[in-house]
Every structure is written in C-alpha cells, then in structure tokens.
PDB file of N, CA and C in Angstrom:
ATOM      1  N   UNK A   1      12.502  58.713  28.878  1.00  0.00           N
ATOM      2  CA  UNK A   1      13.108  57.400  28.648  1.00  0.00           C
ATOM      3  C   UNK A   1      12.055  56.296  28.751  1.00  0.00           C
ATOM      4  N   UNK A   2      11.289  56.607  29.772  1.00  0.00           N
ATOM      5  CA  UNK A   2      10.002  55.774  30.076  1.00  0.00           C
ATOM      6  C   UNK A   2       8.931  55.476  28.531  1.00  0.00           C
ATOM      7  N   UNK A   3       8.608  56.182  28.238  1.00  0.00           N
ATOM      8  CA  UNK A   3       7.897  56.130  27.114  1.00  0.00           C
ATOM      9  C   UNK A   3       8.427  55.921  26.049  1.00  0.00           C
ATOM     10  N   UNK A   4       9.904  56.239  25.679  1.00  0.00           N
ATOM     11  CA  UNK A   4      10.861  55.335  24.311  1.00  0.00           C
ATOM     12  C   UNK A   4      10.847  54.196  24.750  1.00  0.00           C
ATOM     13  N   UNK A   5      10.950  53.460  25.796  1.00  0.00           N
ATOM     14  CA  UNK A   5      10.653  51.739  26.790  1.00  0.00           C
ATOM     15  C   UNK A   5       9.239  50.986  25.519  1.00  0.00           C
ATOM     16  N   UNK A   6       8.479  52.274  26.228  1.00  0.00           N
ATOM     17  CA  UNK A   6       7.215  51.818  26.242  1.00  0.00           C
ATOM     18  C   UNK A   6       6.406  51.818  24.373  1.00  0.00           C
ATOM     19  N   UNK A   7       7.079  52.809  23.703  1.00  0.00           N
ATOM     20  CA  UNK A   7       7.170  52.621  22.302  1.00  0.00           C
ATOM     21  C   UNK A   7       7.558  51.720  21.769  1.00  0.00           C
ATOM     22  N   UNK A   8       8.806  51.509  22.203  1.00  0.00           N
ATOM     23  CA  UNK A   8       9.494  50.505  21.365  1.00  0.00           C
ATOM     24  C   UNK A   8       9.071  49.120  21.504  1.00  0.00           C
ATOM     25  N   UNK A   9       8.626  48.535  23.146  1.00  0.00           N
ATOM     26  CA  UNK A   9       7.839  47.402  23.134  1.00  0.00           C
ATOM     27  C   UNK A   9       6.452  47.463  22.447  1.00  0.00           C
ATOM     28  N   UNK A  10       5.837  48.446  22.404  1.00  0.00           N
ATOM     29  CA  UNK A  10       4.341  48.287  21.507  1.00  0.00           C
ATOM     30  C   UNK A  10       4.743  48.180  20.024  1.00  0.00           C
ATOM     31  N   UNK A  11       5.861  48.531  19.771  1.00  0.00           N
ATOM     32  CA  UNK A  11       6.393  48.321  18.203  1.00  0.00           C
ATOM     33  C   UNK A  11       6.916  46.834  18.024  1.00  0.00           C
ATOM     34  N   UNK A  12       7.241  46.404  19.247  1.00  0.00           N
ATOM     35  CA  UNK A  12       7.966  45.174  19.071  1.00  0.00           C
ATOM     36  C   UNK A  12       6.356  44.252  19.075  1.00  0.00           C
ATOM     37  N   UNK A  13       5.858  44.539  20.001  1.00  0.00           N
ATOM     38  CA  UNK A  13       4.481  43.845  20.079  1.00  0.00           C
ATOM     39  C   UNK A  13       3.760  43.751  18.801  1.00  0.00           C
ATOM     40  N   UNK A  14       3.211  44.703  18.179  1.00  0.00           N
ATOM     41  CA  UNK A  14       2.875  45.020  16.960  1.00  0.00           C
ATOM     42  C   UNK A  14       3.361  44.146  15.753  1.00  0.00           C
ATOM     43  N   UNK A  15       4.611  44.684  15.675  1.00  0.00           N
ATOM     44  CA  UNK A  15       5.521  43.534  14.357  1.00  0.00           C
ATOM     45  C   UNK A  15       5.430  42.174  14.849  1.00  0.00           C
ATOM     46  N   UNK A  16       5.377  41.319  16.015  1.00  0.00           N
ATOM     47  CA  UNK A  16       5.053  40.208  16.598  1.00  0.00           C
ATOM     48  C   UNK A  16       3.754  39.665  15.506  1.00  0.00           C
ATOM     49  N   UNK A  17       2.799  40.915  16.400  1.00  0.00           N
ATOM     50  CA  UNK A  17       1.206  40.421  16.118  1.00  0.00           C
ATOM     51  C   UNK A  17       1.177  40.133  14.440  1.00  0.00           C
ATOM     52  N   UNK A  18       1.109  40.952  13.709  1.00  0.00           N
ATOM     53  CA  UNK A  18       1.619  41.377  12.583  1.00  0.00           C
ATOM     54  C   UNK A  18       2.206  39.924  11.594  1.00  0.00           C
ATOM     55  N   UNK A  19       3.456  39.481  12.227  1.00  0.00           N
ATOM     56  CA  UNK A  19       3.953  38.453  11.762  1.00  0.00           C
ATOM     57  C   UNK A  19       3.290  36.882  11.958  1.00  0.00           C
ATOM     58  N   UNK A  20       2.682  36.906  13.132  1.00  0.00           N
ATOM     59  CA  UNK A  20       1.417  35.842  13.779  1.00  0.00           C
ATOM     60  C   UNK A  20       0.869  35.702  12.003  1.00  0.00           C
ATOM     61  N   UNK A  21       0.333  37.293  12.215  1.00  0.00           N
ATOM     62  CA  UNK A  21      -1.198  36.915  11.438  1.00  0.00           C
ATOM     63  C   UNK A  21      -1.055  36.507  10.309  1.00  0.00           C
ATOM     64  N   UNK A  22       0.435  36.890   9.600  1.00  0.00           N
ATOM     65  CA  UNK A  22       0.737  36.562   8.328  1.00  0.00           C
ATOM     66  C   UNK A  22       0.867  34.912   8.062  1.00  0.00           C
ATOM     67  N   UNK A  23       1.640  34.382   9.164  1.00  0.00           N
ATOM     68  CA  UNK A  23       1.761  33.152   9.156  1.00  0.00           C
ATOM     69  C   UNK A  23       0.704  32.094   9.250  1.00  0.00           C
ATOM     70  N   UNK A  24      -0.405  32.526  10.027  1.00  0.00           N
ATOM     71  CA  UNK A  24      -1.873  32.000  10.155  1.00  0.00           C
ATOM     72  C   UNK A  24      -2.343  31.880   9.221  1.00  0.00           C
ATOM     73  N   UNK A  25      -1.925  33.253   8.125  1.00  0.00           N
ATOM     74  CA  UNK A  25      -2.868  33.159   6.854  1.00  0.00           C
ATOM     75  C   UNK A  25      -2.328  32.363   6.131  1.00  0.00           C
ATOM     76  N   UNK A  26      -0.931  32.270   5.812  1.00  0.00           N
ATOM     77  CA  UNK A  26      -0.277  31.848   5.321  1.00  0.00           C
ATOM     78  C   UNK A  26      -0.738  29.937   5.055  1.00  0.00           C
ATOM     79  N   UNK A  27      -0.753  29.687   6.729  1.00  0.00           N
ATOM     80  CA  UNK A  27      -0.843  28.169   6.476  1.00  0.00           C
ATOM     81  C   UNK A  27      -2.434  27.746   6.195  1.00  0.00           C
ATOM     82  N   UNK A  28      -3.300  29.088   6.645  1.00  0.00           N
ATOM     83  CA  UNK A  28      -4.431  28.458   6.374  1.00  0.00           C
ATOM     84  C   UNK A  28      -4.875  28.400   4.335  1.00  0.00           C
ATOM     85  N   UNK A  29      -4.277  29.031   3.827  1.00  0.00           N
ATOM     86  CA  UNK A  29      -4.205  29.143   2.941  1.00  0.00           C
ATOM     87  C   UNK A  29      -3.683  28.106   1.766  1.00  0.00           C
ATOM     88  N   UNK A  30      -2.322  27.628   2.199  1.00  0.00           N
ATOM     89  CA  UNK A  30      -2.240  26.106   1.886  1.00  0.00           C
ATOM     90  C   UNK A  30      -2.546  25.298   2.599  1.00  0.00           C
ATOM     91  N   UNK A  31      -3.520  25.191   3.384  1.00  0.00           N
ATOM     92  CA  UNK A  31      -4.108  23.867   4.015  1.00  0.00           C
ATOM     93  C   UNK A  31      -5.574  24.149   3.127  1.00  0.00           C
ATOM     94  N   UNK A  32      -6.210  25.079   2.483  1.00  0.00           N
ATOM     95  CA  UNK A  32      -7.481  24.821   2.016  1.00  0.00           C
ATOM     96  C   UNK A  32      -6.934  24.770   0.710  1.00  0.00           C
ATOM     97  N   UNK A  33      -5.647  25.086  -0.360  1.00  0.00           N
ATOM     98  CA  UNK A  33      -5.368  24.786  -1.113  1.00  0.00           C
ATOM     99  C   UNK A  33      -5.263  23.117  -1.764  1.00  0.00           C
ATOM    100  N   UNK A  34      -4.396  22.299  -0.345  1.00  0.00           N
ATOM    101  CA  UNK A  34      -4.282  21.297   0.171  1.00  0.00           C
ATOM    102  C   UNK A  34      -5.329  20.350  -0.099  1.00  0.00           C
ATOM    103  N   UNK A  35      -6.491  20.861   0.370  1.00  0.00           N
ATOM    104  CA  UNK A  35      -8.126  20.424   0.947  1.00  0.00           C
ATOM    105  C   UNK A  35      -8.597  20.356  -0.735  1.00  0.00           C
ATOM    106  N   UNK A  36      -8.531  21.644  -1.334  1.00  0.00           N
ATOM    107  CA  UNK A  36      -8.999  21.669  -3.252  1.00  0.00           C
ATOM    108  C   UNK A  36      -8.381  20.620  -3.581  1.00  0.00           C
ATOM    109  N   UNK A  37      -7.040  19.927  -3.660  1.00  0.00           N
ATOM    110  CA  UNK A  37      -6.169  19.620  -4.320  1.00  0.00           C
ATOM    111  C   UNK A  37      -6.627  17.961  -4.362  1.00  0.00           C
ATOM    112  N   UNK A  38      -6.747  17.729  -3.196  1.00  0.00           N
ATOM    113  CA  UNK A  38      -7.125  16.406  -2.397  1.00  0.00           C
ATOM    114  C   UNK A  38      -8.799  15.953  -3.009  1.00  0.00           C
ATOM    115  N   UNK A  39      -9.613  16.986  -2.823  1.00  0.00           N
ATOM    116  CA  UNK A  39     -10.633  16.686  -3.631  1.00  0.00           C
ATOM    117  C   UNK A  39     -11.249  16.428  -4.638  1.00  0.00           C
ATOM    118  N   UNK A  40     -10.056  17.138  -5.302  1.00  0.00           N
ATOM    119  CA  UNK A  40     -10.313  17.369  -6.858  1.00  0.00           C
ATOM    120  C   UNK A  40      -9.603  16.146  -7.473  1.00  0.00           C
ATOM    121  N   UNK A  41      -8.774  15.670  -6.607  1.00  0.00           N
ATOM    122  CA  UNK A  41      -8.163  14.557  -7.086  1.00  0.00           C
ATOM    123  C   UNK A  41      -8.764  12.892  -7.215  1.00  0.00           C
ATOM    124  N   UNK A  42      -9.706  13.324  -5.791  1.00  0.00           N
ATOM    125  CA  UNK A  42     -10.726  12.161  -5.337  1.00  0.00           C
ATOM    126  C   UNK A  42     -11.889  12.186  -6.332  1.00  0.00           C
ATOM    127  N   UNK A  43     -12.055  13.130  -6.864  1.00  0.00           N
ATOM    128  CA  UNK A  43     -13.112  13.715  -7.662  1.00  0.00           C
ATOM    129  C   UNK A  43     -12.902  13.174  -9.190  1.00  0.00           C
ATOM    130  N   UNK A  44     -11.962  13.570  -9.618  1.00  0.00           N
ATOM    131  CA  UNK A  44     -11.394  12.949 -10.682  1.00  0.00           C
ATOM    132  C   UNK A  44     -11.085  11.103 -10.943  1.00  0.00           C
ATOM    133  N   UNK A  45     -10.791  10.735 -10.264  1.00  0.00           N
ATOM    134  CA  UNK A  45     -10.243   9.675  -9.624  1.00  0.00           C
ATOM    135  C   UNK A  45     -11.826   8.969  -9.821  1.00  0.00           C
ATOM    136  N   UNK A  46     -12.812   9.115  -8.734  1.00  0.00           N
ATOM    137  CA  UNK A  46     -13.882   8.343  -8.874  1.00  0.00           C
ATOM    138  C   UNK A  46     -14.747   8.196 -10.597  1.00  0.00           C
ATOM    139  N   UNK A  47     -14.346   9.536 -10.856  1.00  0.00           N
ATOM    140  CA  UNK A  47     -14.746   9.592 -12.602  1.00  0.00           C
ATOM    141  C   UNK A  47     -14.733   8.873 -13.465  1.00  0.00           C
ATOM    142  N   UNK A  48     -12.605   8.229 -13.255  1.00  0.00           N
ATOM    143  CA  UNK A  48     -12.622   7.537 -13.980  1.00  0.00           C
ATOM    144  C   UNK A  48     -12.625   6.128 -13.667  1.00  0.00           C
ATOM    145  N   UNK A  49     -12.929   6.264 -12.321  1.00  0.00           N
ATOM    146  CA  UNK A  49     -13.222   4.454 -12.195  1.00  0.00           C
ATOM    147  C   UNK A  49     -14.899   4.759 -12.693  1.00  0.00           C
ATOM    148  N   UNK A  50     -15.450   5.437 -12.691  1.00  0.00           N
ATOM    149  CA  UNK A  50     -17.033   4.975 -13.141  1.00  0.00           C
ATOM    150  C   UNK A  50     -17.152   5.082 -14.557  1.00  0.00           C
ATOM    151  N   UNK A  51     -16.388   5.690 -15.326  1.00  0.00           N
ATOM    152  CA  UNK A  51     -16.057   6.107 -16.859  1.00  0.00           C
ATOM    153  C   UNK A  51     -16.170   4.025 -17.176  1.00  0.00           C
ATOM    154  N   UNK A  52     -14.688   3.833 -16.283  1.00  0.00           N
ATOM    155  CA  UNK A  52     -14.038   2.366 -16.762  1.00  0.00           C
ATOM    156  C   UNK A  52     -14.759   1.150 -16.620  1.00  0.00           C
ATOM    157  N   UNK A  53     -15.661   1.225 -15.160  1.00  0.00           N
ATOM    158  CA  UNK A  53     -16.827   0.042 -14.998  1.00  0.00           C
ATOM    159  C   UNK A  53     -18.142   0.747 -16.212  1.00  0.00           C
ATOM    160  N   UNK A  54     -18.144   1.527 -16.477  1.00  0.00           N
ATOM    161  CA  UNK A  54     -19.698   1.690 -18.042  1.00  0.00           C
ATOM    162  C   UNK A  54     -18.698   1.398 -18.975  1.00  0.00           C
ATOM    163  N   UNK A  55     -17.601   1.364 -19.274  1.00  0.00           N
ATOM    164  CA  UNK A  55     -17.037   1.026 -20.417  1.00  0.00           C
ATOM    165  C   UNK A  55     -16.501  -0.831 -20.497  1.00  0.00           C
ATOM    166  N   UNK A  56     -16.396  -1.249 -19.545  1.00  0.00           N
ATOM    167  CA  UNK A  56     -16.439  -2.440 -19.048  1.00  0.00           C
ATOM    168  C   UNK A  56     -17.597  -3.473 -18.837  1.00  0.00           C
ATOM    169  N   UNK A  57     -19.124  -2.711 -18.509  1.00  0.00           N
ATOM    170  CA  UNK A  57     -19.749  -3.226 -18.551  1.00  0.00           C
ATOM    171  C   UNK A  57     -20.624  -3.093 -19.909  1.00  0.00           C
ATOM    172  N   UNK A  58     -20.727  -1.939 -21.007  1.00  0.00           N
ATOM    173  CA  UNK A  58     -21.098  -2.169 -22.374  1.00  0.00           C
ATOM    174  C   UNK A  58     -20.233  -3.166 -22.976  1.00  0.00           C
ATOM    175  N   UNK A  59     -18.974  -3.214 -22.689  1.00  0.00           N
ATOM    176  CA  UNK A  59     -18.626  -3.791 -23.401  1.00  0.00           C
ATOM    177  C   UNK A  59     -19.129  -5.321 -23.235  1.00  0.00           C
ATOM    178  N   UNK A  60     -18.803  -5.612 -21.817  1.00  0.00           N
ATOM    179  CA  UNK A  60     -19.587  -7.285 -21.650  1.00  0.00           C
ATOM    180  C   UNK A  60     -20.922  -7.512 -22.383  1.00  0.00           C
ATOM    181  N   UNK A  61     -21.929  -6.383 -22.119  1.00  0.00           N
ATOM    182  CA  UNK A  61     -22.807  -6.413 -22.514  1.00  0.00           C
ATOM    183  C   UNK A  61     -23.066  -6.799 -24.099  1.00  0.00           C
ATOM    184  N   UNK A  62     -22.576  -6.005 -24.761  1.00  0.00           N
ATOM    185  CA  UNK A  62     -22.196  -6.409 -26.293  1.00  0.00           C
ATOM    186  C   UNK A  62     -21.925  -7.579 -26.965  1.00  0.00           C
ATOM    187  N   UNK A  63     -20.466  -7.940 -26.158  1.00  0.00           N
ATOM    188  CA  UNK A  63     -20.124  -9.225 -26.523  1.00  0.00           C
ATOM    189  C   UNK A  63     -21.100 -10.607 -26.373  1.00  0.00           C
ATOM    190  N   UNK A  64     -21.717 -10.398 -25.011  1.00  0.00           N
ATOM    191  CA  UNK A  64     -23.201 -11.415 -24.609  1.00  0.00           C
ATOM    192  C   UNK A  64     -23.996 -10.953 -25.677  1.00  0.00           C
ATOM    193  N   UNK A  65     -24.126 -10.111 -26.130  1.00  0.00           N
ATOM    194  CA  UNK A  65     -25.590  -9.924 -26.978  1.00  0.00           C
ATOM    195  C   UNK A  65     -25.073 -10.581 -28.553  1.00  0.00           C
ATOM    196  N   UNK A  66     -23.834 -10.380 -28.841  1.00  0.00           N
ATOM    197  CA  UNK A  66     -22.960 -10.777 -30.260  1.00  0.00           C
ATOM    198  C   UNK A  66     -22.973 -12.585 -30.028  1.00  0.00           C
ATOM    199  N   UNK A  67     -22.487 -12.510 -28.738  1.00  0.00           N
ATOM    200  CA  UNK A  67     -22.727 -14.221 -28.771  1.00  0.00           C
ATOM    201  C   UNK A  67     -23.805 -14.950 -28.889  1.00  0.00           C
ATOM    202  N   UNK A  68     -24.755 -14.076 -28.172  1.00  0.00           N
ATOM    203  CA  UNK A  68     -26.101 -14.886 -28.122  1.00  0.00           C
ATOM    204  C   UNK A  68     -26.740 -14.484 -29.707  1.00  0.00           C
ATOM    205  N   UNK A  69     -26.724 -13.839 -30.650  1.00  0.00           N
ATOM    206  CA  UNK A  69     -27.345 -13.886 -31.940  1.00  0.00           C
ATOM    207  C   UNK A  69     -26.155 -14.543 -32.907  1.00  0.00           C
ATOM    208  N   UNK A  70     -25.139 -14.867 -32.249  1.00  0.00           N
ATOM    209  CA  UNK A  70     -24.627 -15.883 -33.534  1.00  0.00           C
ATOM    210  C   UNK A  70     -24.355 -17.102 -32.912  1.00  0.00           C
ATOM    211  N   UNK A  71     -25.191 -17.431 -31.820  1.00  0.00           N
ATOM    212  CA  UNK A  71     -25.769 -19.043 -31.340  1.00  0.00           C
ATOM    213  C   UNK A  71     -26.783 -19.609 -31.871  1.00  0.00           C
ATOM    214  N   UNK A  72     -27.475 -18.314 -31.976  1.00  0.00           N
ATOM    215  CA  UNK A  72     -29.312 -18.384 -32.686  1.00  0.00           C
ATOM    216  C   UNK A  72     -28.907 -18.586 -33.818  1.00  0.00           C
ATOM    217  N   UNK A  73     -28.242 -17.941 -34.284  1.00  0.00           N
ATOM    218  CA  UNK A  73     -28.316 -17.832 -36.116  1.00  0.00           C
ATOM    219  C   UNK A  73     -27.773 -19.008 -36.173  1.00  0.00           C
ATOM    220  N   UNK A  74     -26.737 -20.002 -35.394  1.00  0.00           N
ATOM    221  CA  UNK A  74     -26.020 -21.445 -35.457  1.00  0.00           C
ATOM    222  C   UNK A  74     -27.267 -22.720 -35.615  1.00  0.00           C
ATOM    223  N   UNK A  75     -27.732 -22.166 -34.530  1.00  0.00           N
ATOM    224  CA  UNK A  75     -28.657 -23.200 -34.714  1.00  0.00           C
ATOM    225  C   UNK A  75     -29.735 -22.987 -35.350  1.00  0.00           C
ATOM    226  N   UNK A  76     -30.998 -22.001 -35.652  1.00  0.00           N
ATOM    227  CA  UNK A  76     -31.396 -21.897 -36.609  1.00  0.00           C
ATOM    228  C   UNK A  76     -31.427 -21.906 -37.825  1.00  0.00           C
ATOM    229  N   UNK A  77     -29.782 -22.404 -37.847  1.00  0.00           N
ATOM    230  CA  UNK A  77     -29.321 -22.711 -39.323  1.00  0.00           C
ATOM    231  C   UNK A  77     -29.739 -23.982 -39.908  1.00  0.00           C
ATOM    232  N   UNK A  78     -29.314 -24.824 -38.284  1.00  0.00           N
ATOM    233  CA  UNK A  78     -29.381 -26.375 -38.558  1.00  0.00           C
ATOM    234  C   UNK A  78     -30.546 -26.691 -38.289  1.00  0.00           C
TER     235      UNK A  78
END
C-alpha cells in the first residue's frame, strides 16, 4: 500500500512538473514573440518617419532651388 502512496504522488509530482514546464514555455514564448512584434514595429515605424523627413526635405529643397532660378531669370530679364 506504501509504495502505491508513494507512486502515485511521484506521478502526481511529475504531471505537476511537467505542466510547470509547459506553461513557462508557453509564456516565454509569447513574451519573445511580443518582444519581435514590438520591434519590428518600432523598426518599421522609424523607417517611415525617416522615408517622410528625405521626402520632405527634397522636396523643400527643390522648391528653394525652382524659386531661386526663376528670381534670377526675373531679374536678369530686367
């Protein structure tokens, strides 16, 4: 009887441990999913703010350079 005691708690122990480890993996698993998700987002994110300030700043750039040769050409007219 002693040792069916003593089985059945190392079985109970076991499926315990067992279920621990699954759950450990479990969350560590979406917490580094989590961690990709978050980065990749920050990642993306900074892209297109630097995409939008070079597209923001050619463009200023342009327009100053369009203004300033049809000031010249204004007055070199006259």
């Amino acid at each position: 009887m002693c040792s069916v005691l003593a089985l059945i708690v190392a079985v109970v122990v076991v499926v315990v441990v067992v279920v621990v480890v699954i759950v450990v993996v479990v969350v560590v698993v979406i917490v580094a999913v989590a961690v990709v998700v978050v980065v990749v987002v920050v990642a993306v994110t900074v892209i297109v703010v630097v995409v939008v300030v070079v597209v923001v700043v050619v463009v200023v750039v342009v327009v100053v350079v369009v203004v300033v040769v049809v000031v010249g050409i204004v007055l070199y007219m006259k």
